[in-house]
C-alpha atoms as a PDB file:
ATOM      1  CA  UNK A   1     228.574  26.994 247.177  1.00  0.00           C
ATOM      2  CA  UNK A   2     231.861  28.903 246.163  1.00  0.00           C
ATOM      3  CA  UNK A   3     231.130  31.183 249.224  1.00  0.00           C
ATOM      4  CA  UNK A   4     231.712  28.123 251.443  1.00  0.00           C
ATOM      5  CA  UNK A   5     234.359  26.415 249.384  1.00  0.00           C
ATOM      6  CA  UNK A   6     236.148  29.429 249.239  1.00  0.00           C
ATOM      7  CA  UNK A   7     236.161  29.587 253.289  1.00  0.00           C
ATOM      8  CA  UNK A   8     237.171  25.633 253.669  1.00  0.00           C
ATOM      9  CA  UNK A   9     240.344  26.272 251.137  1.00  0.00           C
ATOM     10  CA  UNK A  10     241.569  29.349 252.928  1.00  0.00           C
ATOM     11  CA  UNK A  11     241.059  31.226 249.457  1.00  0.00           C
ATOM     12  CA  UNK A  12     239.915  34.840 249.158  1.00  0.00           C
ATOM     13  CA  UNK A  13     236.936  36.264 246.434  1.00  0.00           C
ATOM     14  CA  UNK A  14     238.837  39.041 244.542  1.00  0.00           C
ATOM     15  CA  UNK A  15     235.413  39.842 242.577  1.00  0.00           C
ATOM     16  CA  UNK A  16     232.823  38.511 240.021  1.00  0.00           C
ATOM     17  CA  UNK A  17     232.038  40.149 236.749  1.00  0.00           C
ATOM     18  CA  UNK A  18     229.445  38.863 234.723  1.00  0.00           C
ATOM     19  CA  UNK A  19     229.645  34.503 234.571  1.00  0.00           C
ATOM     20  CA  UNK A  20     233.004  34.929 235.711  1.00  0.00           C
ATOM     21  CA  UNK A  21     233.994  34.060 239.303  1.00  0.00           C
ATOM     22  CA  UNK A  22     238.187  34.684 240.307  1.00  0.00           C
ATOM     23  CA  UNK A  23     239.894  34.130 243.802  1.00  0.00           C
ATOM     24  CA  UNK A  24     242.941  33.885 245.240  1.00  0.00           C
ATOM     25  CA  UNK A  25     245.067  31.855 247.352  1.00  0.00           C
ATOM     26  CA  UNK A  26     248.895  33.479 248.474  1.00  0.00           C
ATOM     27  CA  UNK A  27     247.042  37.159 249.176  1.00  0.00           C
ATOM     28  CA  UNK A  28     246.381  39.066 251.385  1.00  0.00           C
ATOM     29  CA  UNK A  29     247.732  36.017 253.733  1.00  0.00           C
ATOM     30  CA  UNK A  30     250.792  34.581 252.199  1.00  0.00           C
ATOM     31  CA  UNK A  31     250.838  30.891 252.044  1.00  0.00           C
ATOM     32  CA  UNK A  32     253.376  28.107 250.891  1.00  0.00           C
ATOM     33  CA  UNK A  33     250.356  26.187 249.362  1.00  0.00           C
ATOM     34  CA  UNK A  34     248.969  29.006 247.089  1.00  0.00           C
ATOM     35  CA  UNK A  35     248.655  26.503 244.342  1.00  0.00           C
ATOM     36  CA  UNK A  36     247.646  23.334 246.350  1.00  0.00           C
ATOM     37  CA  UNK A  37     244.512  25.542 247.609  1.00  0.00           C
ATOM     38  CA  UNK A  38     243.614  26.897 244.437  1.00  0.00           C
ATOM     39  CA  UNK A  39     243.733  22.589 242.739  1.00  0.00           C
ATOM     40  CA  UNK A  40     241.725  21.506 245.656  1.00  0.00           C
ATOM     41  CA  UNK A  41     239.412  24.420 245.467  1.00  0.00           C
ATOM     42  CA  UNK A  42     238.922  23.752 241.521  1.00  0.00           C
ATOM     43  CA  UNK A  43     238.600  20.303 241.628  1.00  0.00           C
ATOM     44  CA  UNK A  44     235.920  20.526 244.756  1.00  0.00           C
ATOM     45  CA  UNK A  45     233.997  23.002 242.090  1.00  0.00           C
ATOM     46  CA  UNK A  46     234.138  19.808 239.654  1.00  0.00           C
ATOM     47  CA  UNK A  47     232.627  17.544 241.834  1.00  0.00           C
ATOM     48  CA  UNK A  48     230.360  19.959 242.855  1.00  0.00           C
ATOM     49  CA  UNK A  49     228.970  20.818 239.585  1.00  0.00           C
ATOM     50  CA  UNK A  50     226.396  17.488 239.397  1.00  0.00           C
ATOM     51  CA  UNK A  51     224.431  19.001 242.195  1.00  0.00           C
ATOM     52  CA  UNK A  52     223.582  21.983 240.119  1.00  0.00           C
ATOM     53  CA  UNK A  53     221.216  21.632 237.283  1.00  0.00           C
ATOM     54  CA  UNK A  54     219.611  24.254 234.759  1.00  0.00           C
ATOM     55  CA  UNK A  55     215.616  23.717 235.675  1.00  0.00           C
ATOM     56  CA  UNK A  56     214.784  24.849 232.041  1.00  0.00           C
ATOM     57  CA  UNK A  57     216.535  22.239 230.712  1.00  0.00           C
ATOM     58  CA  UNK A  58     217.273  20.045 233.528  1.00  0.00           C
ATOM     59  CA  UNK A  59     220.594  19.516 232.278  1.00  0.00           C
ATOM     60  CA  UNK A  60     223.704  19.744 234.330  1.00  0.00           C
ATOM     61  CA  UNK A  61     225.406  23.232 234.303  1.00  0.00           C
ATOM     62  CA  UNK A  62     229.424  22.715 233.085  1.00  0.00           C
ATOM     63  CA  UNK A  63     232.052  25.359 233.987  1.00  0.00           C
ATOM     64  CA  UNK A  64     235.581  26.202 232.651  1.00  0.00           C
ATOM     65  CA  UNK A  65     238.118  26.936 234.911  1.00  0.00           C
ATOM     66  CA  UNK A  66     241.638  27.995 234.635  1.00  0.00           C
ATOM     67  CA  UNK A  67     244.735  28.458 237.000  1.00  0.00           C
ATOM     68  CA  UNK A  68     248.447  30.426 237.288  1.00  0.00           C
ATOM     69  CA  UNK A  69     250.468  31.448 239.574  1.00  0.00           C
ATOM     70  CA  UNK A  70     252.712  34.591 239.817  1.00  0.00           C
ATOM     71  CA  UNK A  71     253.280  38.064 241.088  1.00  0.00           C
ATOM     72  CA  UNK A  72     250.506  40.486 241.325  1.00  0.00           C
ATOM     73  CA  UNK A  73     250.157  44.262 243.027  1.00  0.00           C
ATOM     74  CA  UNK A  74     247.309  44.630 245.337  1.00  0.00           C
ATOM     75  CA  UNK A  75     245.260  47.732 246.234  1.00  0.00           C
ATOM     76  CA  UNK A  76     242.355  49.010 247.604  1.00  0.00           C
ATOM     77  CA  UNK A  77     240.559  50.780 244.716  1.00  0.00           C
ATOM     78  CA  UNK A  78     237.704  53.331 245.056  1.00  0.00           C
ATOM     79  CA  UNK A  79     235.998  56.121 247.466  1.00  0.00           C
ATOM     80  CA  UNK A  80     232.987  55.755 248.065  1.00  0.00           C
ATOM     81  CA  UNK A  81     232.490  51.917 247.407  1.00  0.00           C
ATOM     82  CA  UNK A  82     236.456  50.773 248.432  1.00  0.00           C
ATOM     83  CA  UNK A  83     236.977  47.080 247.088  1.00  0.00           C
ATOM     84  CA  UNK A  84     240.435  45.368 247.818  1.00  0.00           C
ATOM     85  CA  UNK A  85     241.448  44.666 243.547  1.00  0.00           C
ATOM     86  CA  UNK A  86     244.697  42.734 242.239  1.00  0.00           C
ATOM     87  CA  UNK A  87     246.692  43.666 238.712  1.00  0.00           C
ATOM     88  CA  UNK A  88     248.770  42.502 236.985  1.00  0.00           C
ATOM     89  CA  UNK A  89     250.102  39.582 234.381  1.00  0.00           C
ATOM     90  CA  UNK A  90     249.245  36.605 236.522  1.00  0.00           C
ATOM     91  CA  UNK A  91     245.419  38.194 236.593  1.00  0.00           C
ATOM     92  CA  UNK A  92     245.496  38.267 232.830  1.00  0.00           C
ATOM     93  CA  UNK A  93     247.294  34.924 231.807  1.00  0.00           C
ATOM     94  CA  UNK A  94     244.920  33.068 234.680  1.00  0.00           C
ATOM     95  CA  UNK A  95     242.196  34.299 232.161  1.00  0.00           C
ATOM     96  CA  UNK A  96     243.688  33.110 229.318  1.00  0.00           C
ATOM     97  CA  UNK A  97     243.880  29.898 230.858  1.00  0.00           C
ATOM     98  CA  UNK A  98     239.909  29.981 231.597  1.00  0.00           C
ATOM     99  CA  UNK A  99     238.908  30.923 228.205  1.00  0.00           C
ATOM    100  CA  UNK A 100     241.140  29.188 226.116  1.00  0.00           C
ATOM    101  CA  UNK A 101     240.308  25.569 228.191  1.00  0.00           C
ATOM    102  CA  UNK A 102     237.401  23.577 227.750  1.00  0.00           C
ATOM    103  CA  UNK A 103     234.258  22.363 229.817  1.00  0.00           C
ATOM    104  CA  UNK A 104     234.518  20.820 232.787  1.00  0.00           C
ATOM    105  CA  UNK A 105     238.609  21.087 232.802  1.00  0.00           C
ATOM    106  CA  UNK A 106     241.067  22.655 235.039  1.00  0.00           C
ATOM    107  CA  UNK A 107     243.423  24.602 232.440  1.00  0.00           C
ATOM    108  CA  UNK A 108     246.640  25.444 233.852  1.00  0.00           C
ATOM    109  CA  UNK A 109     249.853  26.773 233.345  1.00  0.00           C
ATOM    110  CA  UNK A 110     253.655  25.386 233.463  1.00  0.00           C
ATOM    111  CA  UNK A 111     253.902  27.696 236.266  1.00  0.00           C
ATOM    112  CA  UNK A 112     251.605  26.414 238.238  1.00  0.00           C
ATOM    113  CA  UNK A 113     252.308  23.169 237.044  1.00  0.00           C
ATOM    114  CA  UNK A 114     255.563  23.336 238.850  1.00  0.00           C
ATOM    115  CA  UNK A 115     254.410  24.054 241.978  1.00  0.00           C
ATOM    116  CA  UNK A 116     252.331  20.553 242.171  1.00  0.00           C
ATOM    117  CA  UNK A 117     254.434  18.171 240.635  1.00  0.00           C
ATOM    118  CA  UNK A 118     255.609  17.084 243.334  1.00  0.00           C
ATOM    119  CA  UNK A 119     252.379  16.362 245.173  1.00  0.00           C
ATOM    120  CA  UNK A 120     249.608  14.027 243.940  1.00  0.00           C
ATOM    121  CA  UNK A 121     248.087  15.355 241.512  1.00  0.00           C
ATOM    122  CA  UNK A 122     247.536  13.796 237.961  1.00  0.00           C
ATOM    123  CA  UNK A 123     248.680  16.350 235.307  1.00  0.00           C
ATOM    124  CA  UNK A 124     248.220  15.866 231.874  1.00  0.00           C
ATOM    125  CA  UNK A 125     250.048  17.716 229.593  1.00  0.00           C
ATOM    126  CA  UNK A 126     247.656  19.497 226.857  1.00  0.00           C
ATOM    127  CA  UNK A 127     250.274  20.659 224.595  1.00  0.00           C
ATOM    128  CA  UNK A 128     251.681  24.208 222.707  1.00  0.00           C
ATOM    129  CA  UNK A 129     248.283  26.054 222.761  1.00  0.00           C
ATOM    130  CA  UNK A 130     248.088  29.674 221.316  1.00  0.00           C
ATOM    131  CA  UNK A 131     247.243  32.159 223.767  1.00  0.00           C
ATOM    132  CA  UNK A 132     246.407  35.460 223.044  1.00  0.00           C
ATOM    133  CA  UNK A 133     247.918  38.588 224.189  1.00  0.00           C
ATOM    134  CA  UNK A 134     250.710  35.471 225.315  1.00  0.00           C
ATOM    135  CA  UNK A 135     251.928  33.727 222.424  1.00  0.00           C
ATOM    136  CA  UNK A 136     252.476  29.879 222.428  1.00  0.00           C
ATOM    137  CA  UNK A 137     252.687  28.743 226.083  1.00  0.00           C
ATOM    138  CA  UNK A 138     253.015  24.908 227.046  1.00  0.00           C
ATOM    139  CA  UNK A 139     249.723  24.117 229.187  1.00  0.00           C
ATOM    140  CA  UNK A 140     248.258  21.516 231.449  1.00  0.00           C
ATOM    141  CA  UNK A 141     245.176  19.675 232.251  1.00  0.00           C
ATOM    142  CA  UNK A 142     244.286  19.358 236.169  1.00  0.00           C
ATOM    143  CA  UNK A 143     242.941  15.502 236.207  1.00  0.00           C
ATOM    144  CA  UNK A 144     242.582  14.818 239.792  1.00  0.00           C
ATOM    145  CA  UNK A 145     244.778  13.839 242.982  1.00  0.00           C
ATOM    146  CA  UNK A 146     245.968  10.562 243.274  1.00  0.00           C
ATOM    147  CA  UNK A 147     244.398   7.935 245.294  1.00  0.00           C
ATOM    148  CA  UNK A 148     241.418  10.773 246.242  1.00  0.00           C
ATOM    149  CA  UNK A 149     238.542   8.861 247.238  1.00  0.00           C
ATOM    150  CA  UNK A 150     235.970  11.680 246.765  1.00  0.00           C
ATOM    151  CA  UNK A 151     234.522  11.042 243.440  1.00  0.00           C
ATOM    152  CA  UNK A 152     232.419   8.386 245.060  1.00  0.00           C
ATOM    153  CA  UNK A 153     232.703   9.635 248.776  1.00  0.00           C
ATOM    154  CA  UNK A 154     231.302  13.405 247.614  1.00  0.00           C
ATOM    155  CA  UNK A 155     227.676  13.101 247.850  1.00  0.00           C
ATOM    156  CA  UNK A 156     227.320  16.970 248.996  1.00  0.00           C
ATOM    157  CA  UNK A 157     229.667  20.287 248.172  1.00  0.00           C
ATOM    158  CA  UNK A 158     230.073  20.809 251.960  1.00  0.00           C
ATOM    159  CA  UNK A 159     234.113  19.325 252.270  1.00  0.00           C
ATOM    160  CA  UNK A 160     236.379  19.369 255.264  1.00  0.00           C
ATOM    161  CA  UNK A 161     238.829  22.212 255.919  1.00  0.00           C
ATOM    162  CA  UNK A 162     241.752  22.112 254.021  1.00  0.00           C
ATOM    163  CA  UNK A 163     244.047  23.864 256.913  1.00  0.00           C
ATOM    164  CA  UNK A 164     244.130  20.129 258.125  1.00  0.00           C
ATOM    165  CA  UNK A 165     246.555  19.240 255.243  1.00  0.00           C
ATOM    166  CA  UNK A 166     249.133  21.784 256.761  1.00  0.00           C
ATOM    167  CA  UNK A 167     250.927  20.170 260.252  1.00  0.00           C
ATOM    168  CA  UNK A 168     251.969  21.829 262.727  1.00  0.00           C
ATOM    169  CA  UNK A 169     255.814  23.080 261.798  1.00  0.00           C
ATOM    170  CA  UNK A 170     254.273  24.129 258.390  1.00  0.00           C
ATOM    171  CA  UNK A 171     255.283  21.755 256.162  1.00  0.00           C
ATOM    172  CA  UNK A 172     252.347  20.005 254.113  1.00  0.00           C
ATOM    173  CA  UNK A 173     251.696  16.273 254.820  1.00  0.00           C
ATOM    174  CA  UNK A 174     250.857  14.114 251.814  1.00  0.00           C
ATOM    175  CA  UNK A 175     249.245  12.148 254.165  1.00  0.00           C
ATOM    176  CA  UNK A 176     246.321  14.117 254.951  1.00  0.00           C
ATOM    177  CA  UNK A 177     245.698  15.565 251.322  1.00  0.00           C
ATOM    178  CA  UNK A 178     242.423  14.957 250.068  1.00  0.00           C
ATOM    179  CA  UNK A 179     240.441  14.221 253.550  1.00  0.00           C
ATOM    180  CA  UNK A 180     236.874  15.680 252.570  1.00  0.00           C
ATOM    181  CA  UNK A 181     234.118  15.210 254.975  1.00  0.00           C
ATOM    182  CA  UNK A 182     230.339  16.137 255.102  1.00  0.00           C
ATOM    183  CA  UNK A 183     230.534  19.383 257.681  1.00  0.00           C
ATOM    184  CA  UNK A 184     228.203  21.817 259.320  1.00  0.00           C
ATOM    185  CA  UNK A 185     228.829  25.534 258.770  1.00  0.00           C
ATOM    186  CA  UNK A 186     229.895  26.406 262.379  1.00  0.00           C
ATOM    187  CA  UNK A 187     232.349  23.773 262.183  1.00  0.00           C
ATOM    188  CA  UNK A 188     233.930  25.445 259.118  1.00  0.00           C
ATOM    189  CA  UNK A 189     234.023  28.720 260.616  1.00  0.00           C
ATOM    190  CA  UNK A 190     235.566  26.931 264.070  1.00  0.00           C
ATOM    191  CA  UNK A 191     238.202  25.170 262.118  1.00  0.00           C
ATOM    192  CA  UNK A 192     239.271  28.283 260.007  1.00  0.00           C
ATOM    193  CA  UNK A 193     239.354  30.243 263.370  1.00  0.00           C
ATOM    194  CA  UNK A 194     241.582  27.854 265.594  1.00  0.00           C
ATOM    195  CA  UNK A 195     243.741  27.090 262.513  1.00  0.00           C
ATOM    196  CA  UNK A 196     247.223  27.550 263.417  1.00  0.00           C
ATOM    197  CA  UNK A 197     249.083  30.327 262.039  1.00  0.00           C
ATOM    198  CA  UNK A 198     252.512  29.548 260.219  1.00  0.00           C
ATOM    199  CA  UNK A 199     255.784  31.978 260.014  1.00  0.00           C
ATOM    200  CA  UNK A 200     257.110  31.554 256.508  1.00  0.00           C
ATOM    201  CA  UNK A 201     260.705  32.915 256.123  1.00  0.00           C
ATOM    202  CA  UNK A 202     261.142  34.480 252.516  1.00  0.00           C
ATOM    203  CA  UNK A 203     262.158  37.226 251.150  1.00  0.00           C
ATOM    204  CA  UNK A 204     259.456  39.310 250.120  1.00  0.00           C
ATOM    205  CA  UNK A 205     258.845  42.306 247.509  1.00  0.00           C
ATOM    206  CA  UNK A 206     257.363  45.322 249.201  1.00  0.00           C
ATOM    207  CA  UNK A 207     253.729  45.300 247.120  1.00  0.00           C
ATOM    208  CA  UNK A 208     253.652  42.188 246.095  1.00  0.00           C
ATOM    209  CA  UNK A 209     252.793  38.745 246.307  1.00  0.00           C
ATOM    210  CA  UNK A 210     253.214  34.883 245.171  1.00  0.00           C
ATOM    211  CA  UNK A 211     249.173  33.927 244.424  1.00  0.00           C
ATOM    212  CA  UNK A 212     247.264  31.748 242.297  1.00  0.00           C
ATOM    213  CA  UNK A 213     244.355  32.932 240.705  1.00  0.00           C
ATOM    214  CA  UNK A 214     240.870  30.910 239.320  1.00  0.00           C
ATOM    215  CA  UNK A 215     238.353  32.395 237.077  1.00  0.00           C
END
């Protein structure tokens, strides 16, 4: 499931250790909408979360999940069994927000906050929340978007590439945020192929990179 929700929201695995489960959106392909892939992706893991059940129990399996957004330095690590690794503060606070949150929430930070304010998404502020290795650090709850339809609509995890919320001079159209539809595989792969590619003019420091990261 994250496998293909990861290739819908143009995000990237950075690795899994243990229960834990992190990705990226901003690196190694830089995006304007870092943090608007990352919300969609963690919210789509939400919804997605009823369709999983423990069969001991049969009892539906709840995960925490928690969100920043910073710079990072990225590296290939390793000889013999190369893996492409990212470092850094962002890495560790995005942590911080997973395991200081709660089940079934999105736990994020002002940063990150910042970025989506002014898109549809309902933020709830959570309050001054002690975080260690961080001190106190003002932190938000990641509701939902705004006049999304897909709590009802979402009857499988397979959603509709989110490239389609970008136009075609780049700029993201509120519009088209939050169209999820029942696909096929192929059509994912298609879609992520033919996307368009989009020239972002910034200044950039040699190493590093503006990402979001999940756990």
């Amino acid at each position: 499931m994250c496998l293909l929700l990861e290739t819908i929201r143009s995000l990237f695995q950075v690795e899994t250790i243990g229960d834990a489960y992190m990705v990226v959106s901003g690196a190694p392909e830089k995006t304007r909408f870092h943090a608007h892939y990352v919300a969609d992706m963690a919210l789509d893991m939400l919804r997605s979360m009823k369709h999983l059940q423990d069969p001991s129990t049969g009892d539906t399996l709840q995960i925490r999940i928690g969100v920043h957004s910073g710079m990072v330095v990225a590296g290939v690590v390793g000889l013999k069994m190369p893996r492409w690794c990212l470092f850094g503060d962002t890495v560790n606070t995005a942590s911080r927000m997973e395991s200081s949150g709660q089940g079934m929430h999105i736990h994020i930070s002002e940063t990150t906050k910042a970025h989506l304010e002014e898109e549809p998404y309902l933020l709830v502020e959570r309050g001054t929340v002690t975080i260690k290795g961080k001190g106190e650090m003002k932190t938000y709850w990641l509701k939902e978007k705004v006049g999304d339809q897909t709590g009802e609509a979402l009857d499988t995890p397979f959603l509709a590439n989110s490239s389609e919320n970008e136009s075609d001079d780049g700029s993201r159209d509120s519009s088209r945020i939050s169209t999820y539809n029942p696909v096929f595989s192929e059509d994912v792969i298609k879609k992520h192929r033919d996307a368009p590619n989009i020239t972002i003019e910034e200044e950039v420091v040699q190493e590093k990179v503006e990402l979001d990261s999940v756990t």
